[in-house]
PDB file of N, CA and C in Angstrom:
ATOM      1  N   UNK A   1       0.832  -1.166   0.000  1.00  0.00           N
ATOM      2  CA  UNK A   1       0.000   0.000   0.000  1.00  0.00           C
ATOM      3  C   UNK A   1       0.888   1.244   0.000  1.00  0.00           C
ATOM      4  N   UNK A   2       0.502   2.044  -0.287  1.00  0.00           N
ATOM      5  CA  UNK A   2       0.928   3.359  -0.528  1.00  0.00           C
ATOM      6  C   UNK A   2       1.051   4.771   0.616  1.00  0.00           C
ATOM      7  N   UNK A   3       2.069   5.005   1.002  1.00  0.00           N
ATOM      8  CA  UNK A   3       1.990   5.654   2.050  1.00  0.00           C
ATOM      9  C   UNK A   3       2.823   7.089   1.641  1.00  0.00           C
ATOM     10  N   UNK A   4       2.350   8.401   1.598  1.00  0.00           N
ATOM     11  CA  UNK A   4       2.876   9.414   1.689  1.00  0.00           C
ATOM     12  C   UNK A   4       3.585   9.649   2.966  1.00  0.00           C
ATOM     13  N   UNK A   5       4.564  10.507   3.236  1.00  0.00           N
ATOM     14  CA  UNK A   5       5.050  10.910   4.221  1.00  0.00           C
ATOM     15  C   UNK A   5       5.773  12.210   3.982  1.00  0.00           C
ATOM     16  N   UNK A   6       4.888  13.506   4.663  1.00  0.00           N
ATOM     17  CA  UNK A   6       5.212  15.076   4.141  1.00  0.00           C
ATOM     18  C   UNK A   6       6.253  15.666   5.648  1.00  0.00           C
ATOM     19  N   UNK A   7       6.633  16.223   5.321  1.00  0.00           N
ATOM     20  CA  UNK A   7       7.696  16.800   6.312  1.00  0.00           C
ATOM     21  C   UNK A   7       7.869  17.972   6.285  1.00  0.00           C
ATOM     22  N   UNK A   8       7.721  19.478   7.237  1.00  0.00           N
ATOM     23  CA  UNK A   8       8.517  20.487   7.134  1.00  0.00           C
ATOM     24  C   UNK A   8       9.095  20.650   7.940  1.00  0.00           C
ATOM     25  N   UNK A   9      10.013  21.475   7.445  1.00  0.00           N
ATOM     26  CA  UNK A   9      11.517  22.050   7.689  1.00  0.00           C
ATOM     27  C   UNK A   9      11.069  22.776   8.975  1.00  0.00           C
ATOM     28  N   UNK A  10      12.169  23.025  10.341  1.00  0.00           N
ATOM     29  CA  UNK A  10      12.495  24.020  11.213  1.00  0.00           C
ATOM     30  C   UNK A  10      12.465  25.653  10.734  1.00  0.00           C
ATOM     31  N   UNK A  11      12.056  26.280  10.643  1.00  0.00           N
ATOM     32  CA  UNK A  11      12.367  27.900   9.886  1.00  0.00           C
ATOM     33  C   UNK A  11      14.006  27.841  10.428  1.00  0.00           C
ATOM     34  N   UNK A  12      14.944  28.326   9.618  1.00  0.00           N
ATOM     35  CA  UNK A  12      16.003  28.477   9.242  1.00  0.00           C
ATOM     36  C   UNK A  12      16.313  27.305   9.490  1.00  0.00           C
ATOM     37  N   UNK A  13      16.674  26.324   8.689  1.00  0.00           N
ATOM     38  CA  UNK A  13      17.428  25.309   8.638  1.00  0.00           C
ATOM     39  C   UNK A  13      17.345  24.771   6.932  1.00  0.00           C
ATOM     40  N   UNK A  14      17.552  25.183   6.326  1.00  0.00           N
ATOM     41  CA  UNK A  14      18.106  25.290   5.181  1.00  0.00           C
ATOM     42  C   UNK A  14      19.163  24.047   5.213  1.00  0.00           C
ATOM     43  N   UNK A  15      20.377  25.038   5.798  1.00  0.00           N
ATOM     44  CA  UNK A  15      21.616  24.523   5.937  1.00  0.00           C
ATOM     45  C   UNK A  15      21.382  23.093   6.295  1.00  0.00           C
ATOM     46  N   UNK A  16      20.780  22.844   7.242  1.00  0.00           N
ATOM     47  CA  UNK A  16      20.632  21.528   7.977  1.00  0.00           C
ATOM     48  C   UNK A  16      20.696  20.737   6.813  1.00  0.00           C
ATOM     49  N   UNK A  17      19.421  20.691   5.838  1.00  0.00           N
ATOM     50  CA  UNK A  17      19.022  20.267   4.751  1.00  0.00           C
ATOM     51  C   UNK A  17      19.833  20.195   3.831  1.00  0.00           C
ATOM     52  N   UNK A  18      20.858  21.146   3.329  1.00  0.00           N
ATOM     53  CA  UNK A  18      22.100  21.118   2.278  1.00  0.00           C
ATOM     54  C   UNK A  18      22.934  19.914   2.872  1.00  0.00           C
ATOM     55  N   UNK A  19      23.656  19.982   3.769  1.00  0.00           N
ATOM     56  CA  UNK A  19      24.577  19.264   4.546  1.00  0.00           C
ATOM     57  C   UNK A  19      24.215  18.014   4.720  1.00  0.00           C
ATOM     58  N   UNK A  20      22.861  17.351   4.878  1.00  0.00           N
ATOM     59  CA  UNK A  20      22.562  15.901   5.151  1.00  0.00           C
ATOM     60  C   UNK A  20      22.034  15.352   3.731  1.00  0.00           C
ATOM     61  N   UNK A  21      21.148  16.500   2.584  1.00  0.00           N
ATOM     62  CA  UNK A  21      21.003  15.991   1.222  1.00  0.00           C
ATOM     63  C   UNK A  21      21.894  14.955   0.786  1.00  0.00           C
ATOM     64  N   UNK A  22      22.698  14.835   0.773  1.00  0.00           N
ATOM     65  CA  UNK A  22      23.661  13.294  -0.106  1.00  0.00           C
ATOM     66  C   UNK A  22      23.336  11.892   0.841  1.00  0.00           C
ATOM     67  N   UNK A  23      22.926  11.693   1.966  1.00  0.00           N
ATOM     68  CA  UNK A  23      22.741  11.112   2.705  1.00  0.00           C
ATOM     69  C   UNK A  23      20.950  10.653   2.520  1.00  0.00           C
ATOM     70  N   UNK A  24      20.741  11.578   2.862  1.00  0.00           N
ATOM     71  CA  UNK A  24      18.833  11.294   2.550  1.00  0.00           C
ATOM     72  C   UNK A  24      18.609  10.885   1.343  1.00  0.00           C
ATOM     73  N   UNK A  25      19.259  11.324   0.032  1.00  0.00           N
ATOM     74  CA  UNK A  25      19.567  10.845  -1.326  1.00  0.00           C
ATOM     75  C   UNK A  25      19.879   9.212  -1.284  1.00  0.00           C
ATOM     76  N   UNK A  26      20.537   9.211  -0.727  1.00  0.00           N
ATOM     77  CA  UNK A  26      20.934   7.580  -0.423  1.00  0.00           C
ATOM     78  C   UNK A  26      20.084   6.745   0.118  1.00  0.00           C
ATOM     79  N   UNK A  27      19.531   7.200   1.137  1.00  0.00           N
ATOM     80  CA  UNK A  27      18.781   6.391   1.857  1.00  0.00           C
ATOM     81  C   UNK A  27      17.535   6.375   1.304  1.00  0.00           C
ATOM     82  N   UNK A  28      17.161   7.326   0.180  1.00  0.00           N
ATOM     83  CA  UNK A  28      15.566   7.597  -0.398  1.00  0.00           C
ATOM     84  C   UNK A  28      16.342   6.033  -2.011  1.00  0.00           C
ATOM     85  N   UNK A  29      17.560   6.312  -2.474  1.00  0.00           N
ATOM     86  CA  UNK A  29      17.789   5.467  -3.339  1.00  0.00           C
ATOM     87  C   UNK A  29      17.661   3.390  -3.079  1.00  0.00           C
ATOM     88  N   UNK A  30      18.047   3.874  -1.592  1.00  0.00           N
ATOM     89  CA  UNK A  30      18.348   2.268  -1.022  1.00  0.00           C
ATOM     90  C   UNK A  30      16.843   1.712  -0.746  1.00  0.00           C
ATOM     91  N   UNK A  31      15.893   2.504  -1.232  1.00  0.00           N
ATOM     92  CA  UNK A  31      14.536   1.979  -1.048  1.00  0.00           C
ATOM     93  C   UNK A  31      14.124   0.987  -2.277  1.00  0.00           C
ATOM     94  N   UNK A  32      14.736   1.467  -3.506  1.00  0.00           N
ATOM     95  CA  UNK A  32      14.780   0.668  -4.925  1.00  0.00           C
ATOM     96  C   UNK A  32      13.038   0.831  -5.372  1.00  0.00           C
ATOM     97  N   UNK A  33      12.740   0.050  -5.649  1.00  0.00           N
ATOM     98  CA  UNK A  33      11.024  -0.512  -6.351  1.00  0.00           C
ATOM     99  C   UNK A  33       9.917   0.092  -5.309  1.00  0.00           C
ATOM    100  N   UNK A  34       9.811   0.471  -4.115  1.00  0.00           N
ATOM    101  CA  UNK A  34       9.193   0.579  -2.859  1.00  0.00           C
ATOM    102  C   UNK A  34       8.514   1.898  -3.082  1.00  0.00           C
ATOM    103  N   UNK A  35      10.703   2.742  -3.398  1.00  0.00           N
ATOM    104  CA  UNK A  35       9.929   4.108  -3.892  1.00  0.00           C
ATOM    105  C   UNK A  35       9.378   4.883  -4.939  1.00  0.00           C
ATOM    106  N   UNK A  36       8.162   5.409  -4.809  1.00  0.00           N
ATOM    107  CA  UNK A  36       7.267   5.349  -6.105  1.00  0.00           C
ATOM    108  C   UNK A  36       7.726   6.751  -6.431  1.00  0.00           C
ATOM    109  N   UNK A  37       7.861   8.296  -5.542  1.00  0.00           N
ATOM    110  CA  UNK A  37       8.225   9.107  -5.642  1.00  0.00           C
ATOM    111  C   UNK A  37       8.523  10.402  -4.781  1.00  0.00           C
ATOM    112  N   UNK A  38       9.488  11.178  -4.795  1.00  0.00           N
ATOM    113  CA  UNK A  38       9.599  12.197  -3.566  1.00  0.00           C
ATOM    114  C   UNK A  38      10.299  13.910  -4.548  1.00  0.00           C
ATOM    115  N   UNK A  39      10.515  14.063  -3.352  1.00  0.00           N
ATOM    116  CA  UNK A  39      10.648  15.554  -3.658  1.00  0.00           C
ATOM    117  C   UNK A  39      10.743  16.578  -2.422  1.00  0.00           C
ATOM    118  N   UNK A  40      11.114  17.782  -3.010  1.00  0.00           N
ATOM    119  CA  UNK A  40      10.911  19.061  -1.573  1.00  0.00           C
ATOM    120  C   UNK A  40       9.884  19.916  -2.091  1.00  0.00           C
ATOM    121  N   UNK A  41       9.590  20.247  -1.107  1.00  0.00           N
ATOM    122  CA  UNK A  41       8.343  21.296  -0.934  1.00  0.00           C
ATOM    123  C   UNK A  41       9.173  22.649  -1.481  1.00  0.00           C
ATOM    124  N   UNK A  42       8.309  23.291  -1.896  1.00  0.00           N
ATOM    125  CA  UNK A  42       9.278  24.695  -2.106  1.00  0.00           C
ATOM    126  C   UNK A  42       8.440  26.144  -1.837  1.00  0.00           C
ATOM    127  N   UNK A  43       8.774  26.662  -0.717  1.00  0.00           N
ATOM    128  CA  UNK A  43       8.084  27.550  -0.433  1.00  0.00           C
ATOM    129  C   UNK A  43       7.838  28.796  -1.317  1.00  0.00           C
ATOM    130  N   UNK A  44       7.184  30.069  -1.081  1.00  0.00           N
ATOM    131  CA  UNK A  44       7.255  31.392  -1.942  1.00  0.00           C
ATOM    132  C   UNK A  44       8.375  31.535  -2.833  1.00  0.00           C
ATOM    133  N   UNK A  45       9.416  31.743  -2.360  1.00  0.00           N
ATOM    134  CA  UNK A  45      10.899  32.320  -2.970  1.00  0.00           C
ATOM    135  C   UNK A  45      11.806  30.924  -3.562  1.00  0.00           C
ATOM    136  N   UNK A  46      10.849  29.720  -3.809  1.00  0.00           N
ATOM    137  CA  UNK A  46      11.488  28.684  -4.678  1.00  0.00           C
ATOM    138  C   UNK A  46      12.367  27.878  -3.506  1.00  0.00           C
ATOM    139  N   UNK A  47      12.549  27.941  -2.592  1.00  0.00           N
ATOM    140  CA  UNK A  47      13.811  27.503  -1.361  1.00  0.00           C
ATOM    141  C   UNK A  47      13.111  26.292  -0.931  1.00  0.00           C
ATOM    142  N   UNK A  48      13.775  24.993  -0.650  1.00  0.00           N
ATOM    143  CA  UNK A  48      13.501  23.965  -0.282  1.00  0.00           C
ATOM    144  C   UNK A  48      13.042  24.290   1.056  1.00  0.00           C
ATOM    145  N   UNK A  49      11.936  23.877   1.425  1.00  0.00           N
ATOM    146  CA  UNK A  49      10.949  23.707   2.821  1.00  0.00           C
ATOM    147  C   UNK A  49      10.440  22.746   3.603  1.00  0.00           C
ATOM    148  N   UNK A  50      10.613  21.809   2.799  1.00  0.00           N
ATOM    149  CA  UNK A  50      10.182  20.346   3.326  1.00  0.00           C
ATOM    150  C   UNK A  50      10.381  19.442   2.172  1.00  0.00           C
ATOM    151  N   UNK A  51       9.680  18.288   2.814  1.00  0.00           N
ATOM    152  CA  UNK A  51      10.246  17.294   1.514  1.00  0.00           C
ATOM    153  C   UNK A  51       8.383  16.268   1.588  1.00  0.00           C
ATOM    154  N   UNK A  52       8.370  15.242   0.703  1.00  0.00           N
ATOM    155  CA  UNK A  52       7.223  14.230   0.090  1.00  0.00           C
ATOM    156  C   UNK A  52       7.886  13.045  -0.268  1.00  0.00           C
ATOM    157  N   UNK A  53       7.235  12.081   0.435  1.00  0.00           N
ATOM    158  CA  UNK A  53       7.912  10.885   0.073  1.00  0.00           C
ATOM    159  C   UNK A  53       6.902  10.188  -0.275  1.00  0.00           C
ATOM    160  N   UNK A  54       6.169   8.996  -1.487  1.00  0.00           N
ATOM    161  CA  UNK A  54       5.704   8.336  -1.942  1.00  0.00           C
ATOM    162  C   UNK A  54       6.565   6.903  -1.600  1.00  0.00           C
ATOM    163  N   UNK A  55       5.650   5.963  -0.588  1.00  0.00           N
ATOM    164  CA  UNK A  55       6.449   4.400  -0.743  1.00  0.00           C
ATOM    165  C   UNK A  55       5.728   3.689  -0.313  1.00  0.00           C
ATOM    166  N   UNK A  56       5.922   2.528  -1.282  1.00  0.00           N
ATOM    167  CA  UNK A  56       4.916   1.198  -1.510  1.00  0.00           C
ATOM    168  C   UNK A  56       5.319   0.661  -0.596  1.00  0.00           C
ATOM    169  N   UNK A  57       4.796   0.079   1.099  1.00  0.00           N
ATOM    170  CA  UNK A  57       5.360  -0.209   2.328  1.00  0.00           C
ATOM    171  C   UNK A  57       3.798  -1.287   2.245  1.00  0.00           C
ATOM    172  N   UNK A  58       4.655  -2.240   3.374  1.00  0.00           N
ATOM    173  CA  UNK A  58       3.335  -3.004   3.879  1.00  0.00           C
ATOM    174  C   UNK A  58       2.605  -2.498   4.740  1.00  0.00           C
ATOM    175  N   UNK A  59       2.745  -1.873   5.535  1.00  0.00           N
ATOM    176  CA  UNK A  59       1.931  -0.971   6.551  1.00  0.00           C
ATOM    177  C   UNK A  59       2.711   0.307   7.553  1.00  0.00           C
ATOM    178  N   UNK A  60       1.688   0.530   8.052  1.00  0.00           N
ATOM    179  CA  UNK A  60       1.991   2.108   8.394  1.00  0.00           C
ATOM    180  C   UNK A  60       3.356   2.379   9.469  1.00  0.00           C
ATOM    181  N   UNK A  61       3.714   1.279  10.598  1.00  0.00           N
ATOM    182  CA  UNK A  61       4.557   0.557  11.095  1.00  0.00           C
ATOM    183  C   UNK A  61       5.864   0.733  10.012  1.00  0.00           C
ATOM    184  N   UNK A  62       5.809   0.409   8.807  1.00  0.00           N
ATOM    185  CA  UNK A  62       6.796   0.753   7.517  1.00  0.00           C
ATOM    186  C   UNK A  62       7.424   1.958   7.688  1.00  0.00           C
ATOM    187  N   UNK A  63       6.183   2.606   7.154  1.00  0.00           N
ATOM    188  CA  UNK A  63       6.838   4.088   7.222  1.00  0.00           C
ATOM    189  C   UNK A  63       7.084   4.983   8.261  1.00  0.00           C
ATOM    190  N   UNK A  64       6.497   4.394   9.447  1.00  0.00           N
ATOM    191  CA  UNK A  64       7.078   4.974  10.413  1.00  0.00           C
ATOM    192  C   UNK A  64       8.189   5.067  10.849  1.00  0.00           C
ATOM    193  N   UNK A  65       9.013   2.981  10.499  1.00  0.00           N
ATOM    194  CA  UNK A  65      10.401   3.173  10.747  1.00  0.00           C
ATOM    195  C   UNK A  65      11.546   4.249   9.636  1.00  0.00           C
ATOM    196  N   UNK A  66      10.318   3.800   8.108  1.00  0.00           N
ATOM    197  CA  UNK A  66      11.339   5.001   7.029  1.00  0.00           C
ATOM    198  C   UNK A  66      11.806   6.626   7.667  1.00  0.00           C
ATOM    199  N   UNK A  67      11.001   7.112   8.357  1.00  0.00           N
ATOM    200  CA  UNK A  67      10.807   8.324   8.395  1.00  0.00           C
ATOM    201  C   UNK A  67      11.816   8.380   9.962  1.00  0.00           C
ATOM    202  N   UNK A  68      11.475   7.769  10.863  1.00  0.00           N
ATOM    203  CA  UNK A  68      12.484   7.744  11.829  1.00  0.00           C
ATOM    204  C   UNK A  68      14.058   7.200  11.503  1.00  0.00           C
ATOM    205  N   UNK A  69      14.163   6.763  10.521  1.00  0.00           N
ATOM    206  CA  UNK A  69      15.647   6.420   9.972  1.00  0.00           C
ATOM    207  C   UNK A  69      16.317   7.639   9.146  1.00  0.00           C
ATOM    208  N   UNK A  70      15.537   8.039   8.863  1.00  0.00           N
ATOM    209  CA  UNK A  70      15.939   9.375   7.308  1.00  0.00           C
ATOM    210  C   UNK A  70      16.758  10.243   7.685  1.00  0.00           C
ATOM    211  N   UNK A  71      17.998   9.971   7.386  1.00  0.00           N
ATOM    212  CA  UNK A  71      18.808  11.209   7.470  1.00  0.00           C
ATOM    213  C   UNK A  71      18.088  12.123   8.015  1.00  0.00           C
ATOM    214  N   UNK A  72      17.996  13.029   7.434  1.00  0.00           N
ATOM    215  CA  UNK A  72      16.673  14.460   7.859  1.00  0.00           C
ATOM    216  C   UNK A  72      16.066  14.329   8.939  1.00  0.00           C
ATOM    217  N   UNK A  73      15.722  13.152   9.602  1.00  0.00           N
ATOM    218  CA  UNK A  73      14.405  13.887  10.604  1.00  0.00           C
ATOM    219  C   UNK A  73      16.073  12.946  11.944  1.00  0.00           C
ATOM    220  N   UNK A  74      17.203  12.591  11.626  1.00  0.00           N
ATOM    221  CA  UNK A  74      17.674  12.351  12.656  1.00  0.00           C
ATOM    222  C   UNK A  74      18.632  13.836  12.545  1.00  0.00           C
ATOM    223  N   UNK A  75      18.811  14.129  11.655  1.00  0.00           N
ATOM    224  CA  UNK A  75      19.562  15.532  12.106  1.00  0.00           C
ATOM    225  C   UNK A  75      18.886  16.363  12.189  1.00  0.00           C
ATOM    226  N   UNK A  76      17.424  16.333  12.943  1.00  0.00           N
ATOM    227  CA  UNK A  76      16.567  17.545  13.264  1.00  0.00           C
ATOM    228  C   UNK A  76      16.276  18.188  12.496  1.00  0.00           C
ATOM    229  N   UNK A  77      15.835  18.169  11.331  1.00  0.00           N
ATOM    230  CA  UNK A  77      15.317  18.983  10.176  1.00  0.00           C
ATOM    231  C   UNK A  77      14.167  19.325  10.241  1.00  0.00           C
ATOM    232  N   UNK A  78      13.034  18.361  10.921  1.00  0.00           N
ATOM    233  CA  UNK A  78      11.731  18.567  10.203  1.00  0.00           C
ATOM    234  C   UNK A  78      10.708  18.949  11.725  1.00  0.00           C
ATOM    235  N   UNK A  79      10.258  19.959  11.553  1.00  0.00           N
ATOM    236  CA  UNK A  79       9.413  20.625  12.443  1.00  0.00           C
ATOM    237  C   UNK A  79       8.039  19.753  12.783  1.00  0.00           C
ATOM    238  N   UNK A  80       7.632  18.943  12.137  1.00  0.00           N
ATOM    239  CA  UNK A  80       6.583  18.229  11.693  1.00  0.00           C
ATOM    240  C   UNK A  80       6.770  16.726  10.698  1.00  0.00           C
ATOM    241  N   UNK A  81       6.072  16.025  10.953  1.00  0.00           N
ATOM    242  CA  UNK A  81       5.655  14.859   9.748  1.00  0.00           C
ATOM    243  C   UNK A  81       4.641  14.080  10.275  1.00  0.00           C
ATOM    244  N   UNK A  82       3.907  13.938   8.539  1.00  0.00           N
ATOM    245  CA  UNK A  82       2.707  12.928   8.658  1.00  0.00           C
ATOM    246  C   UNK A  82       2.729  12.092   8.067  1.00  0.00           C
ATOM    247  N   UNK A  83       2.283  11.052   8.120  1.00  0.00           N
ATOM    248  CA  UNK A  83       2.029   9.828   7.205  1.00  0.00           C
ATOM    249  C   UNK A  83       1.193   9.066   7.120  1.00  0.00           C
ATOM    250  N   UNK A  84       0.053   9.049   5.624  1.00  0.00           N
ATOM    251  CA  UNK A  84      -0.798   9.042   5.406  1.00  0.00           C
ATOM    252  C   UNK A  84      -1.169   7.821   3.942  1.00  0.00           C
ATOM    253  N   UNK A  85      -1.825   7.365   4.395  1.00  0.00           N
ATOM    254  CA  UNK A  85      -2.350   6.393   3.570  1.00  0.00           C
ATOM    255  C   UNK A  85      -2.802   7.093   2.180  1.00  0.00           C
ATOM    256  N   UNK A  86      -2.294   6.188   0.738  1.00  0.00           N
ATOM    257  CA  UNK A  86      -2.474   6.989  -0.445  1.00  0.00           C
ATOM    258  C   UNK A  86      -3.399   6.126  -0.761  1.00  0.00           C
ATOM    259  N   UNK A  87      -4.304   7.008  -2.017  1.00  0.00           N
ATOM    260  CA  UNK A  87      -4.975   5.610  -3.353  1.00  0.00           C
ATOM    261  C   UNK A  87      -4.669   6.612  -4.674  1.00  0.00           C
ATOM    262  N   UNK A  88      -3.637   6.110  -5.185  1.00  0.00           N
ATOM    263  CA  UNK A  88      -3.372   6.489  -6.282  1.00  0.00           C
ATOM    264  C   UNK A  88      -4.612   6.356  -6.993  1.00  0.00           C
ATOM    265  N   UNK A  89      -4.996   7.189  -7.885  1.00  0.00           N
ATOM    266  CA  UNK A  89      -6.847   7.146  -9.053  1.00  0.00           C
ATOM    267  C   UNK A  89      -5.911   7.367 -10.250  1.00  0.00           C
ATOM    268  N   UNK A  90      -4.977   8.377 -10.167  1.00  0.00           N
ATOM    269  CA  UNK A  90      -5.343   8.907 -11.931  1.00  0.00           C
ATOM    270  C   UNK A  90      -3.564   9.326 -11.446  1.00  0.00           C
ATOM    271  N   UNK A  91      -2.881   9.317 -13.040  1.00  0.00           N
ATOM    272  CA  UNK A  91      -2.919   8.585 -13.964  1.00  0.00           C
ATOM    273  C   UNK A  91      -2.960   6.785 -13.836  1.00  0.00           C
TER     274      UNK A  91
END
């Protein structure tokens, strides 16, 4: 099943986010087939703000451990996260 997991950023922590990117990159890659798709949020002025993770997990237990492992939310990045059951419709 399909589980989103949205995250924002601390206000000023940018940096945080530059500095652990190659790492969260990795760990979003070492997911392989699972992950369907992600990305950062980008606030007004285009600046990374948070991030979206799309992954085909067996249950919610899944993504709970994804999201507590992630680079990012162990170097304190994310002010917030949810994770939420998807149903892909369209395309």
């Amino acid at each position: 099943m399909l589980f989103v997991i949205r995250c924002l950023d601390k206000k000023d922590h940018l940096s945080v986010r530059q500095e652990n990117r190659p790492a969260h990159v990795e760990y979003l890659k070492s997911f392989g087939e699972k992950l369907f798709s992600a990305g950062a949020l980008l606030d007004e002025d285009e600046k990374m703000c948070g991030s979206v993770v799309i992954l085909d997990l067996e249950d919610k237990s899944e993504a709970e451990a994804f999201a507590a492992e992630d680079p990012y939310g162990k170097a304190g990045l994310f002010e917030s996260t949810t994770i939420d059951r998807w149903n892909r419709v369209l395309p």
